[in-house]
C-alpha atoms as a PDB file:
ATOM      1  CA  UNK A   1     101.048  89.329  63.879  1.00  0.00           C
ATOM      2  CA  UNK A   2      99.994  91.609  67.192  1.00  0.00           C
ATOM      3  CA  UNK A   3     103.807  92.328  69.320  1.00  0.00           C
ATOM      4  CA  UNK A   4     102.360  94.661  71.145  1.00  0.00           C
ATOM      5  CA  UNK A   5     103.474  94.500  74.860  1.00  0.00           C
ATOM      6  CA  UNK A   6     101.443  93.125  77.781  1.00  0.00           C
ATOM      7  CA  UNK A   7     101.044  95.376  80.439  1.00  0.00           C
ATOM      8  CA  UNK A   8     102.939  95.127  83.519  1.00  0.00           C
ATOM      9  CA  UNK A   9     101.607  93.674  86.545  1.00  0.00           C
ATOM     10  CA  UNK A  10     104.058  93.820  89.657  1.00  0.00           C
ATOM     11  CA  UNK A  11     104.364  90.699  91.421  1.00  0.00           C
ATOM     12  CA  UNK A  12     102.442  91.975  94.566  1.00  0.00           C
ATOM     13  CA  UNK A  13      99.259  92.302  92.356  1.00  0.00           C
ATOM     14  CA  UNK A  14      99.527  88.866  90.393  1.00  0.00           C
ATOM     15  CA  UNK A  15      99.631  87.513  94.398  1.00  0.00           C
ATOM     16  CA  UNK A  16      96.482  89.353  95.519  1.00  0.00           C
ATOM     17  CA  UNK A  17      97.595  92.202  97.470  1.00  0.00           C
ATOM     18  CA  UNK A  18      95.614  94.904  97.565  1.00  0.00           C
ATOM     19  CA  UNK A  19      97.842  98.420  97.880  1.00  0.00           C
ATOM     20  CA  UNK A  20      95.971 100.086 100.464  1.00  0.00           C
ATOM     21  CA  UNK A  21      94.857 103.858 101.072  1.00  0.00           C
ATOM     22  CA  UNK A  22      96.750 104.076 104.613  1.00  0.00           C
ATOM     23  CA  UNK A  23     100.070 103.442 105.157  1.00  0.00           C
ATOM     24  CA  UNK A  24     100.803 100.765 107.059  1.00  0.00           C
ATOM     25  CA  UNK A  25     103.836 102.560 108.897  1.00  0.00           C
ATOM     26  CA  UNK A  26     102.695 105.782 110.095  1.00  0.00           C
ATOM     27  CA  UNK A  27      98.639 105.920 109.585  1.00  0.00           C
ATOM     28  CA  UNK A  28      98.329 108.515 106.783  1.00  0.00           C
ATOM     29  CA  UNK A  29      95.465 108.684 105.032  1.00  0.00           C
ATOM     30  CA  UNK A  30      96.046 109.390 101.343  1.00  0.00           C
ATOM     31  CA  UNK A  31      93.889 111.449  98.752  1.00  0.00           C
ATOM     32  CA  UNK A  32      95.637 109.931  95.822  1.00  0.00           C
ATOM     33  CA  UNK A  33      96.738 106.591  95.066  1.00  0.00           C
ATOM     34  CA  UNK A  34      99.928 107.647  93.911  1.00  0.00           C
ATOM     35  CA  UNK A  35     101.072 108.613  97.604  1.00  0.00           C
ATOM     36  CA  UNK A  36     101.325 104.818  98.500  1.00  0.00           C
ATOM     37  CA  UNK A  37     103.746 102.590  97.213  1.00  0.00           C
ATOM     38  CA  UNK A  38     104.180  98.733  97.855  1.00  0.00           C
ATOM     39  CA  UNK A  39     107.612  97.829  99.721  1.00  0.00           C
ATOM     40  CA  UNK A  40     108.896  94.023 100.428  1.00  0.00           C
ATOM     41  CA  UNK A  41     109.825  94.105 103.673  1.00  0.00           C
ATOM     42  CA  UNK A  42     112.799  91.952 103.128  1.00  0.00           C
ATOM     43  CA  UNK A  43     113.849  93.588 100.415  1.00  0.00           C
ATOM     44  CA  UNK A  44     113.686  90.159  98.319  1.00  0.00           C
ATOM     45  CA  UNK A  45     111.437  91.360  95.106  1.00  0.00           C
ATOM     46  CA  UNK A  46     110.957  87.573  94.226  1.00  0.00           C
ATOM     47  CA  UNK A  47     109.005  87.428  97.842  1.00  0.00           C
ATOM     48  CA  UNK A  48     105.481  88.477  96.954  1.00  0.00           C
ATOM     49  CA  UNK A  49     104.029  87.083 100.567  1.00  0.00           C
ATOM     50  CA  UNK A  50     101.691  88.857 101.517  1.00  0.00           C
ATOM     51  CA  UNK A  51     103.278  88.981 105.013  1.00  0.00           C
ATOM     52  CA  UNK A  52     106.132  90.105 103.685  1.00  0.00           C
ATOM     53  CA  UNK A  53     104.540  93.437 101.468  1.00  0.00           C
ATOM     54  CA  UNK A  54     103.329  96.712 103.414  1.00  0.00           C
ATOM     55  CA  UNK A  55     101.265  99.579 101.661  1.00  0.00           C
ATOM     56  CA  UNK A  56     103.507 102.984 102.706  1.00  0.00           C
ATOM     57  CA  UNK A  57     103.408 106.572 101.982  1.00  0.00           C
ATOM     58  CA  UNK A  58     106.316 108.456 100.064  1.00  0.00           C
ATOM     59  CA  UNK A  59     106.825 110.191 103.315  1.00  0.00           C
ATOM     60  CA  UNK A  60     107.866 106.956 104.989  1.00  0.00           C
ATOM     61  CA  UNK A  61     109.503 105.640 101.868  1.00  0.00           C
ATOM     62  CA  UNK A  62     112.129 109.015 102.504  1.00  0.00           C
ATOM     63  CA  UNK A  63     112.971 108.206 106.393  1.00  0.00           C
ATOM     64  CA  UNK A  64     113.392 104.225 105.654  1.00  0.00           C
ATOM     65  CA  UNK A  65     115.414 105.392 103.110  1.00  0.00           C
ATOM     66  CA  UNK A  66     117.688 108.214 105.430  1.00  0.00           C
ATOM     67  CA  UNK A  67     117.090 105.703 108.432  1.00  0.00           C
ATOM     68  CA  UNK A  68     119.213 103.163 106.623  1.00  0.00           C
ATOM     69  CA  UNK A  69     115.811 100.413 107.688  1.00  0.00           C
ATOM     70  CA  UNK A  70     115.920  97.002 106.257  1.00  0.00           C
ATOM     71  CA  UNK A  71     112.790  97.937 104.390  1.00  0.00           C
ATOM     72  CA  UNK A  72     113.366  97.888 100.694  1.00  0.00           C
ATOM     73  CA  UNK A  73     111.244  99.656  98.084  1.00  0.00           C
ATOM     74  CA  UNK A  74     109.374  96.859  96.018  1.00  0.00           C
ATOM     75  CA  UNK A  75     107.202  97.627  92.647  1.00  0.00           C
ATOM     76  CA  UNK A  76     106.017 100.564  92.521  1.00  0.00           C
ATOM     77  CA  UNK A  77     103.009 100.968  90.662  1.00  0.00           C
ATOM     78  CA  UNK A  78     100.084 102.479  91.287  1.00  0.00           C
ATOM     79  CA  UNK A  79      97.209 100.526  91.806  1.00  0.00           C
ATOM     80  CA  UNK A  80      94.680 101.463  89.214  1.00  0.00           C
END
């Protein structure tokens, strides 16, 4: 018998959104995929609108975090 895990896929992928190369927030441009990160802009994980996700870079992901915003970080995985 095969128990070898399934990968995980976050929720925003299994939706069809489609982590982006600019953040959504300020306008940067990354050079690497793993300088964006997914947030739900509720902060409810279980949400997986896509009205309700935003492709942002780490930089932004620091001042929502120091600017106490109502943006919460969602999955964060890179999208391969």
């Amino acid at each position: 018998m095969d128990r070898r895990k399934k990968p995980f896929v976050p929720r925003w992928k299994q939706k069809g959104y489609k982590q982006k190369t600019t953040c959504d927030r300020c306008g940067f441009r990354a050079k690497y995929p793993s300088q964006i990160v997914v947030f739900h802009v509720n902060g409810n994980l279980d949400d997986a609108t896509i009205t309700n996700l935003r492709s942002i870079c780490l930089n932004c992901v620091v001042e929502i975090d120091k600017d106490d915003s109502p943006w919460k970080q969602g999955d964060l995985m890179r999208d391969f």
